[in-house]
PDB file of N, CA and C in Angstrom:
ATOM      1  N   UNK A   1      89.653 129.004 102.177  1.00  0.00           N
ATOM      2  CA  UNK A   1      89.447 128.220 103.368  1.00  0.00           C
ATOM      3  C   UNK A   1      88.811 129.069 104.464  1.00  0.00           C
ATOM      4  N   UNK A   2      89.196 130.057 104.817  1.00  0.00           N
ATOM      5  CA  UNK A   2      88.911 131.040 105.755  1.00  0.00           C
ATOM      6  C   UNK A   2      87.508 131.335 105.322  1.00  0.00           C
ATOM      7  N   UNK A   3      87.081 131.647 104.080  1.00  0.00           N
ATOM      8  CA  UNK A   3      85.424 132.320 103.973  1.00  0.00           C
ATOM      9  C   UNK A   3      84.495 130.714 104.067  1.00  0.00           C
ATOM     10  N   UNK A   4      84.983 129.682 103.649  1.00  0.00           N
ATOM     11  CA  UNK A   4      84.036 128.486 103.847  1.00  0.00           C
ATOM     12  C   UNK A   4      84.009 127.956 105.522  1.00  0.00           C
ATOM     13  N   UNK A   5      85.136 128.641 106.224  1.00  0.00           N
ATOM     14  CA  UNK A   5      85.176 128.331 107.384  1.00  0.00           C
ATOM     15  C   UNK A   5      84.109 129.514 108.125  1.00  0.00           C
ATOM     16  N   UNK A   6      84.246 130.422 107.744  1.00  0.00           N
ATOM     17  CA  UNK A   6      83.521 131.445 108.518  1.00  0.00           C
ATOM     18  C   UNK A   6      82.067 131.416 107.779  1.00  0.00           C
ATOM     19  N   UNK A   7      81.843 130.543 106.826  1.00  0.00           N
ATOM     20  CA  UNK A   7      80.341 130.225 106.404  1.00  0.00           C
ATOM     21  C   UNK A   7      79.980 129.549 106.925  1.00  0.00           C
ATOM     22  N   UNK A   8      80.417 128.583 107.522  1.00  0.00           N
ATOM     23  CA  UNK A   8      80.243 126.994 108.032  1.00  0.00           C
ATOM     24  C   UNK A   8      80.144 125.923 106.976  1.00  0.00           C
ATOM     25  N   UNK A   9      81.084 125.892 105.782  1.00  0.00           N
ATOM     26  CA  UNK A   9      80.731 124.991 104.937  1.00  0.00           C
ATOM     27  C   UNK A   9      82.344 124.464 104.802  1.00  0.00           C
ATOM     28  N   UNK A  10      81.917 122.673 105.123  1.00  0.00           N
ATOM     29  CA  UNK A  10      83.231 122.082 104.770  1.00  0.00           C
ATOM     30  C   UNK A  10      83.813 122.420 103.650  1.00  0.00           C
ATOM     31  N   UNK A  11      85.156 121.954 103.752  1.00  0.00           N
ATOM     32  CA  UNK A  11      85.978 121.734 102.018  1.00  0.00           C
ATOM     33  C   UNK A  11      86.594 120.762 102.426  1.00  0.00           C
ATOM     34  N   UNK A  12      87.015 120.641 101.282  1.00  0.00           N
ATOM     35  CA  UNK A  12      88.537 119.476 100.990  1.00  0.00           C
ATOM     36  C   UNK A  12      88.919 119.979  99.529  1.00  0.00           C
ATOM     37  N   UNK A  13      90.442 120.537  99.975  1.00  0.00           N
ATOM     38  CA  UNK A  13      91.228 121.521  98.880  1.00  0.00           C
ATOM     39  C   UNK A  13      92.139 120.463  98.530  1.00  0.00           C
ATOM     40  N   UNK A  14      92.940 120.293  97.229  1.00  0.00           N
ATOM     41  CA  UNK A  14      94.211 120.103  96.558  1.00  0.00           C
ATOM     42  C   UNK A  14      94.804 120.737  97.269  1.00  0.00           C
ATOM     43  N   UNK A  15      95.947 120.544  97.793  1.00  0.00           N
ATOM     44  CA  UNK A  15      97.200 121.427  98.247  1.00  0.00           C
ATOM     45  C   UNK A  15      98.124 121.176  96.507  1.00  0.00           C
ATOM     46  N   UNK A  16      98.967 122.170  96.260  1.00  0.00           N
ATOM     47  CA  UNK A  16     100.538 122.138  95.776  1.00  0.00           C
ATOM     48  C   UNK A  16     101.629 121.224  96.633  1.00  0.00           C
ATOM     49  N   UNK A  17     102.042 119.839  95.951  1.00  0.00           N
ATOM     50  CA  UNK A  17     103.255 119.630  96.393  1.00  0.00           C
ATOM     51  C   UNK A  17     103.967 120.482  96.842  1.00  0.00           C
ATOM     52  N   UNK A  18     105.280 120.501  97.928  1.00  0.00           N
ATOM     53  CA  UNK A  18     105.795 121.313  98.436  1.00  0.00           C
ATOM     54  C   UNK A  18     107.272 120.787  99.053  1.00  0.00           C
ATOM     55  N   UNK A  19     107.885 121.512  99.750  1.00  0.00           N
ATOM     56  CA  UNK A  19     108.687 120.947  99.952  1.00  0.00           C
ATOM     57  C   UNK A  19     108.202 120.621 101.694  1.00  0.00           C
ATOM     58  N   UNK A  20     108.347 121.683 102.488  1.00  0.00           N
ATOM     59  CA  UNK A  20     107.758 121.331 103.996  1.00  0.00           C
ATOM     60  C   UNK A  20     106.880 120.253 103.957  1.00  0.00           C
ATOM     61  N   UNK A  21     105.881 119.627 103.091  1.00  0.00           N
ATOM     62  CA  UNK A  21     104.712 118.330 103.042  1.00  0.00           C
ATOM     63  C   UNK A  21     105.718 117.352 103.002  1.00  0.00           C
ATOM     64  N   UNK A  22     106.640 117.499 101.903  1.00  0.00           N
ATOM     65  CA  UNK A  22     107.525 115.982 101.716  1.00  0.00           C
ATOM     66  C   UNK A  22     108.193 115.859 102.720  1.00  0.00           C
ATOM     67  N   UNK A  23     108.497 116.828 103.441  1.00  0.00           N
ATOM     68  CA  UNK A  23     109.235 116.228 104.689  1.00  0.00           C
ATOM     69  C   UNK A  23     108.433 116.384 105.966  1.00  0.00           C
ATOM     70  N   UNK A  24     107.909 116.549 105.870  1.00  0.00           N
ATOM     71  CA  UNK A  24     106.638 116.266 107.240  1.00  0.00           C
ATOM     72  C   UNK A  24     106.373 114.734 106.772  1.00  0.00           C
ATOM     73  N   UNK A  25     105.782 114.276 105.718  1.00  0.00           N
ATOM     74  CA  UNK A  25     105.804 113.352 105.077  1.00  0.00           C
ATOM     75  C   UNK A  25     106.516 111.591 104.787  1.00  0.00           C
ATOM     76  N   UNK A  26     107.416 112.448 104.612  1.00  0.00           N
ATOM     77  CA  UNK A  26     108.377 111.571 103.766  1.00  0.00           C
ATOM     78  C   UNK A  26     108.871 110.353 104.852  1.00  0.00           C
ATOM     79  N   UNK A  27     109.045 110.393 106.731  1.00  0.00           N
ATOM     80  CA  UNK A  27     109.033 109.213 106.777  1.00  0.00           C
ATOM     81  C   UNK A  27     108.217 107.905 107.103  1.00  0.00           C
ATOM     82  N   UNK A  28     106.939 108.709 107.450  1.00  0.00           N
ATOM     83  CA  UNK A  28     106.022 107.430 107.088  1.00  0.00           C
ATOM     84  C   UNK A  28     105.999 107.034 105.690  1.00  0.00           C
ATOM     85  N   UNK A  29     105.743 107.728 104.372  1.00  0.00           N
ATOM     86  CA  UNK A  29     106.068 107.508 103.197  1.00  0.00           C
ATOM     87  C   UNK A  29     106.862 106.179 103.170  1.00  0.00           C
ATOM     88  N   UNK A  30     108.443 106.665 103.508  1.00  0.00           N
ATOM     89  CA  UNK A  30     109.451 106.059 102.944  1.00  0.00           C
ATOM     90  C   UNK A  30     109.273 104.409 103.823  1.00  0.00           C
ATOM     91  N   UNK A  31     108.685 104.373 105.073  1.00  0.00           N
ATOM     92  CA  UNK A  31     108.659 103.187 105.912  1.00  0.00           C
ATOM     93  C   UNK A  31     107.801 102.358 105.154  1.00  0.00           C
ATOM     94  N   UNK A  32     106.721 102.965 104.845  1.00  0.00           N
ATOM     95  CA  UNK A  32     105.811 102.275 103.786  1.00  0.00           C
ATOM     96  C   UNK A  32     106.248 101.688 102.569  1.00  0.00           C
ATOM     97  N   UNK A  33     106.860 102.912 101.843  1.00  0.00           N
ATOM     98  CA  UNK A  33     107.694 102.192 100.485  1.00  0.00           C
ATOM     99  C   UNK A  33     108.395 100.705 100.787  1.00  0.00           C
ATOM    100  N   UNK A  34     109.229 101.085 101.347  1.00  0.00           N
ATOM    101  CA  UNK A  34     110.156 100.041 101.490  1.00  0.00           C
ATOM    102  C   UNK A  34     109.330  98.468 102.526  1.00  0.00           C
ATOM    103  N   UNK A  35     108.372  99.143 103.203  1.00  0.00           N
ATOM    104  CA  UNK A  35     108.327  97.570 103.436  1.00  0.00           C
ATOM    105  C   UNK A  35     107.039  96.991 102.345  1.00  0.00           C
ATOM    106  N   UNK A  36     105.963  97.653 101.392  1.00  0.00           N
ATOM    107  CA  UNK A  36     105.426  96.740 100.552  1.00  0.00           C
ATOM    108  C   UNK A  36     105.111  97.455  99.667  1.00  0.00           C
ATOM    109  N   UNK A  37     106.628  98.221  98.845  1.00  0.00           N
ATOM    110  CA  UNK A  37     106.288  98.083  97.154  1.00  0.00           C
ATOM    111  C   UNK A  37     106.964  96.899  96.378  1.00  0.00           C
ATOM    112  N   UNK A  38     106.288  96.738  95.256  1.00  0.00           N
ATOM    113  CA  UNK A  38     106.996  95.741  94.586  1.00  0.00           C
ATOM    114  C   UNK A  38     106.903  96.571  93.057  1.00  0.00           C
ATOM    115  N   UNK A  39     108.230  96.300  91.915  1.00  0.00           N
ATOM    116  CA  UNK A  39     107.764  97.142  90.833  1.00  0.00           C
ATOM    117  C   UNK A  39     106.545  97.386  90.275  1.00  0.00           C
ATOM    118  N   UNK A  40     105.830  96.121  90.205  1.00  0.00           N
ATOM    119  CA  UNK A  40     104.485  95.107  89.733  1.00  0.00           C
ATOM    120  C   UNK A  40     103.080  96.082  90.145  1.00  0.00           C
ATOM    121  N   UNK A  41     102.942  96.572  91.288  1.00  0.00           N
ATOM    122  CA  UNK A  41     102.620  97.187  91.966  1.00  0.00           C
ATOM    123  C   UNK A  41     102.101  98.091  92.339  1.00  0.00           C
ATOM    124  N   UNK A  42     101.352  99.280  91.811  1.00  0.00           N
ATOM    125  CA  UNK A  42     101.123 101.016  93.083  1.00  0.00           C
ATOM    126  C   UNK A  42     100.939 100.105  94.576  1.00  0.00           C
ATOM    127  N   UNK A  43     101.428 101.051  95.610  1.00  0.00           N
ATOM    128  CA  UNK A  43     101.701 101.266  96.777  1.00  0.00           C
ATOM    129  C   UNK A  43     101.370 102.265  97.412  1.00  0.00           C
ATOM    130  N   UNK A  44     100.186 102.056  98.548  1.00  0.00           N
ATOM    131  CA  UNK A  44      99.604 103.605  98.486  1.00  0.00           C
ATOM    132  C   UNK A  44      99.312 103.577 100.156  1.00  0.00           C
ATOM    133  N   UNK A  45      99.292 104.731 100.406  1.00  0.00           N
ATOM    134  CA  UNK A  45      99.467 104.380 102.448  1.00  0.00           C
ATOM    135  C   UNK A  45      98.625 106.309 102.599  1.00  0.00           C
ATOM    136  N   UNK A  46      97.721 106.312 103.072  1.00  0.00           N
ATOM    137  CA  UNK A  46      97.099 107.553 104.095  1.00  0.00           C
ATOM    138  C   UNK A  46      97.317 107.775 105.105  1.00  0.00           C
ATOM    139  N   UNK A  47      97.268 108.966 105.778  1.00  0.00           N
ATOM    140  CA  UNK A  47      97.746 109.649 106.755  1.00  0.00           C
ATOM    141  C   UNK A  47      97.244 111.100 107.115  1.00  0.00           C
ATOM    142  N   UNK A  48      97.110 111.637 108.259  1.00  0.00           N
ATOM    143  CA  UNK A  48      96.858 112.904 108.159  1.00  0.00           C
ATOM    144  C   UNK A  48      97.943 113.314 109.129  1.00  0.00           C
ATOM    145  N   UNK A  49      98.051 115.182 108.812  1.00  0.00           N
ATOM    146  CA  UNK A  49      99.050 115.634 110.143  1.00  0.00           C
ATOM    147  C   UNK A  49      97.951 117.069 109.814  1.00  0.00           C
ATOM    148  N   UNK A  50      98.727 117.884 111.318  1.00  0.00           N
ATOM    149  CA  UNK A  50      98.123 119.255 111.304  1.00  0.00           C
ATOM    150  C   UNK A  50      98.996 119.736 111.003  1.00  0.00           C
ATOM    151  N   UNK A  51      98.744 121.254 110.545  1.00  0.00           N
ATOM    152  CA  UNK A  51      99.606 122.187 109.618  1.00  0.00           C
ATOM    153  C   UNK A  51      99.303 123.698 109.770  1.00  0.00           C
ATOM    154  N   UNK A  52      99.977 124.839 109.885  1.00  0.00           N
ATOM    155  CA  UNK A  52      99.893 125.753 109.437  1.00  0.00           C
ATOM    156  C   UNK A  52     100.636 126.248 109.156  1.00  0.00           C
ATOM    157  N   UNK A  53     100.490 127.410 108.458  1.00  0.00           N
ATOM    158  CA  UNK A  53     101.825 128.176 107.419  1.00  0.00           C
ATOM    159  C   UNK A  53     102.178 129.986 108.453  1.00  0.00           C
ATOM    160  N   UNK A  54     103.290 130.352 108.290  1.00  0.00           N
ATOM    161  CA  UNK A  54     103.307 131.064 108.922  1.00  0.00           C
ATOM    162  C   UNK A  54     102.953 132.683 108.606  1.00  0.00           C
ATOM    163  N   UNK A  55     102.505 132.420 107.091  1.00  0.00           N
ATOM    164  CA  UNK A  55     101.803 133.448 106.744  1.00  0.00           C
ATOM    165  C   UNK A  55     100.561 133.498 106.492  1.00  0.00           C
ATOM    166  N   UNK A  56     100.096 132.632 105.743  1.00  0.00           N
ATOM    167  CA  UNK A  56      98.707 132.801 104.859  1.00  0.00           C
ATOM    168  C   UNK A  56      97.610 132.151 105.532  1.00  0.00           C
ATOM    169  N   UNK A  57      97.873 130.981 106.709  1.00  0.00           N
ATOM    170  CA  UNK A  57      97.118 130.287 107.246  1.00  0.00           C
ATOM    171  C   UNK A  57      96.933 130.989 108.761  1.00  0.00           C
ATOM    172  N   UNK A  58      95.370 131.280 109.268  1.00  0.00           N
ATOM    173  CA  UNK A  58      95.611 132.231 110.614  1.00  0.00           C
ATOM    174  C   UNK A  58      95.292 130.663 111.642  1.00  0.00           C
ATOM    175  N   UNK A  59      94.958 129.494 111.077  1.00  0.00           N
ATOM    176  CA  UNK A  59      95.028 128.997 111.990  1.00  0.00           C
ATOM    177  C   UNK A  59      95.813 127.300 111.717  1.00  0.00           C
ATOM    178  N   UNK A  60      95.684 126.224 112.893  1.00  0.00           N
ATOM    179  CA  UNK A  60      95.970 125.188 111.906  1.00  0.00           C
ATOM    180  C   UNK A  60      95.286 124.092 111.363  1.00  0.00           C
ATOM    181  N   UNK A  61      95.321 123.733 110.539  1.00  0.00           N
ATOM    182  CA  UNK A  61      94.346 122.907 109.598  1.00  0.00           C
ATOM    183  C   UNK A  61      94.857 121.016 109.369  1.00  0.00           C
ATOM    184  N   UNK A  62      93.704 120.133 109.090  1.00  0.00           N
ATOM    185  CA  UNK A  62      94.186 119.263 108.621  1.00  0.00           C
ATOM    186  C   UNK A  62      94.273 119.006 107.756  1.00  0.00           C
ATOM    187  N   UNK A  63      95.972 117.896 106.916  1.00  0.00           N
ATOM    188  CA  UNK A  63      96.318 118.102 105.638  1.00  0.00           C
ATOM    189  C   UNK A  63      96.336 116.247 105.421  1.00  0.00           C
ATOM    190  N   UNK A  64      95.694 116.497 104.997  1.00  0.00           N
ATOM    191  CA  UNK A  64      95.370 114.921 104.773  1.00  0.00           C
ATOM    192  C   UNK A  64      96.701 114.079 102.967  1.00  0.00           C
ATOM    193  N   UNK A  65      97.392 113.150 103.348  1.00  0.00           N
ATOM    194  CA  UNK A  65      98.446 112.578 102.918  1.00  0.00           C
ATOM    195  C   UNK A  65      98.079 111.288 102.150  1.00  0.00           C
ATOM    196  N   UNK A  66      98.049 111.383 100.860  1.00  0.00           N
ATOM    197  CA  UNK A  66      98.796 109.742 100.233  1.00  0.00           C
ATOM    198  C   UNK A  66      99.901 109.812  99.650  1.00  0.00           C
ATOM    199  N   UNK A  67     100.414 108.731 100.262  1.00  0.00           N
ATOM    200  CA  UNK A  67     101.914 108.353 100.372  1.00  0.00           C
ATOM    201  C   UNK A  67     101.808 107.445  99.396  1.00  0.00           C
ATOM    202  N   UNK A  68     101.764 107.794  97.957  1.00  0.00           N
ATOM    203  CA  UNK A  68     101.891 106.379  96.619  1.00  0.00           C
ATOM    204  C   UNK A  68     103.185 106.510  96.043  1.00  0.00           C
ATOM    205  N   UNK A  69     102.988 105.168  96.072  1.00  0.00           N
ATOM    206  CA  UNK A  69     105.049 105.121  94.869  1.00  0.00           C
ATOM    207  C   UNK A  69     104.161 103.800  93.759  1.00  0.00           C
ATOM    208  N   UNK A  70     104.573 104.618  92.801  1.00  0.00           N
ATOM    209  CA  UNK A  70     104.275 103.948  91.578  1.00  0.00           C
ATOM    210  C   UNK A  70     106.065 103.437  90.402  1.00  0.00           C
ATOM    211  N   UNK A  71     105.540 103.052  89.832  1.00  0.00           N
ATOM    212  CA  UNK A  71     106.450 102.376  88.576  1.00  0.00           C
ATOM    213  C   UNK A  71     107.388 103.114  88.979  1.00  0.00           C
ATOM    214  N   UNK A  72     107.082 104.544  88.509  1.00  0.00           N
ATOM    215  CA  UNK A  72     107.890 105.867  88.113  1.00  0.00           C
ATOM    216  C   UNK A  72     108.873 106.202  89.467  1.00  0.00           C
ATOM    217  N   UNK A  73     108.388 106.181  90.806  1.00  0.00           N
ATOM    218  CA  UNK A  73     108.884 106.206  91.847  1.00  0.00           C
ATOM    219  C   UNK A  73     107.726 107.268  92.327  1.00  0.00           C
ATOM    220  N   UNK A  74     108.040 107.938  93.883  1.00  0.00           N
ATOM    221  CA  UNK A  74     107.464 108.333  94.601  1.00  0.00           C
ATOM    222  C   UNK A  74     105.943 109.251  94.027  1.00  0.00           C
ATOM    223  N   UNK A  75     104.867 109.645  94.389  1.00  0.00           N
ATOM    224  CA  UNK A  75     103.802 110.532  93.686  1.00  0.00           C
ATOM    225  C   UNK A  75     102.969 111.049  94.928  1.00  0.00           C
ATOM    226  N   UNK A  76     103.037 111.244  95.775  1.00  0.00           N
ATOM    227  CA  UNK A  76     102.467 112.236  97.049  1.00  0.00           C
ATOM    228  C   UNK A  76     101.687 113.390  96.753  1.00  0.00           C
ATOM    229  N   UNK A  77     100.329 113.030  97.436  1.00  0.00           N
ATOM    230  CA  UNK A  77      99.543 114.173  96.772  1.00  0.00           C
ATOM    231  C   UNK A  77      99.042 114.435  98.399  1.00  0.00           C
ATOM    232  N   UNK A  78      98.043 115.926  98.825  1.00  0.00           N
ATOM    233  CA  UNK A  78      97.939 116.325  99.245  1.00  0.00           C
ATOM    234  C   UNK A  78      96.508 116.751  99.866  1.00  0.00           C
ATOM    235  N   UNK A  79      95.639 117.129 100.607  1.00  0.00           N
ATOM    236  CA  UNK A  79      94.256 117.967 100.798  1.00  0.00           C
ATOM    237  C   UNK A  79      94.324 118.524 101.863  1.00  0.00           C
ATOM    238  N   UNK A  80      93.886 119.607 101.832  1.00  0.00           N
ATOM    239  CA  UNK A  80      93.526 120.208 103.349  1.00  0.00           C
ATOM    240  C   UNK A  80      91.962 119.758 103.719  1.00  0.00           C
ATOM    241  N   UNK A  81      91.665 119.788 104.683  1.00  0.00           N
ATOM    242  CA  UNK A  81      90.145 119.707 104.861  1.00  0.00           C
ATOM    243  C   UNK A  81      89.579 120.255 106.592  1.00  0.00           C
ATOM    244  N   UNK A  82      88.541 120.518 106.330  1.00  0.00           N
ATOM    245  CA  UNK A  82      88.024 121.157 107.509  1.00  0.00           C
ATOM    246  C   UNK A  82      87.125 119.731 108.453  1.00  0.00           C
ATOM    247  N   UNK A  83      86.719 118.448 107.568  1.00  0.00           N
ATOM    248  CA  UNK A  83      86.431 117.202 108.250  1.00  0.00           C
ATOM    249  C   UNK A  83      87.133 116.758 109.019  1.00  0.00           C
ATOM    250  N   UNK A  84      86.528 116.422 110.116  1.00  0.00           N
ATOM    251  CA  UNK A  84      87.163 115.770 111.455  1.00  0.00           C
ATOM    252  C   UNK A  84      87.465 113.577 110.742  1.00  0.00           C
ATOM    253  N   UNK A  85      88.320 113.129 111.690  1.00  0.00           N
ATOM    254  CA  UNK A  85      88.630 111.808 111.214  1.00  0.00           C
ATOM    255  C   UNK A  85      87.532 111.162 111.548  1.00  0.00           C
TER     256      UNK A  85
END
């Protein structure tokens, strides 16, 4: 992130599930779940928040959020990206 930033070239990274995401997360997630999944269904809701880590990240970044609950139950995936909304 840091060398595409200091190139000037966007990204949009995969993050690793985590635990700090699911709960930064988890209650728009869960407001969503509950008011329109049905089993029948995927259920899928976007979101972004800002983020940084207190080691590896020198600055803070946006981590862009889908909030899906499928069959199986919850599936939250993750991106960082240097694009503005």
């Amino acid at each position: 992130m840091a060398w595409c930033e200091a190139a000037g070239i966007n990204f949009v990274l995969g993050l690793a599930k985590n635990k700090r995401f699911d709960a930064l997360s988890r209650a728009g997630a869960s407001r969503h779940s509950r008011r329109s999944w049905t089993p029948c269904e995927p259920s899928r809701a976007f979101g972004d928040l800002t983020y940084h880590t207190r080691k590896t990240w020198r600055r803070t970044r946006r981590v862009v959020v889908k909030a899906e609950h499928l069959a199986k139950g919850a599936n939250p995936r993750y991106v960082v990206t240097s694009l503005r909304q």
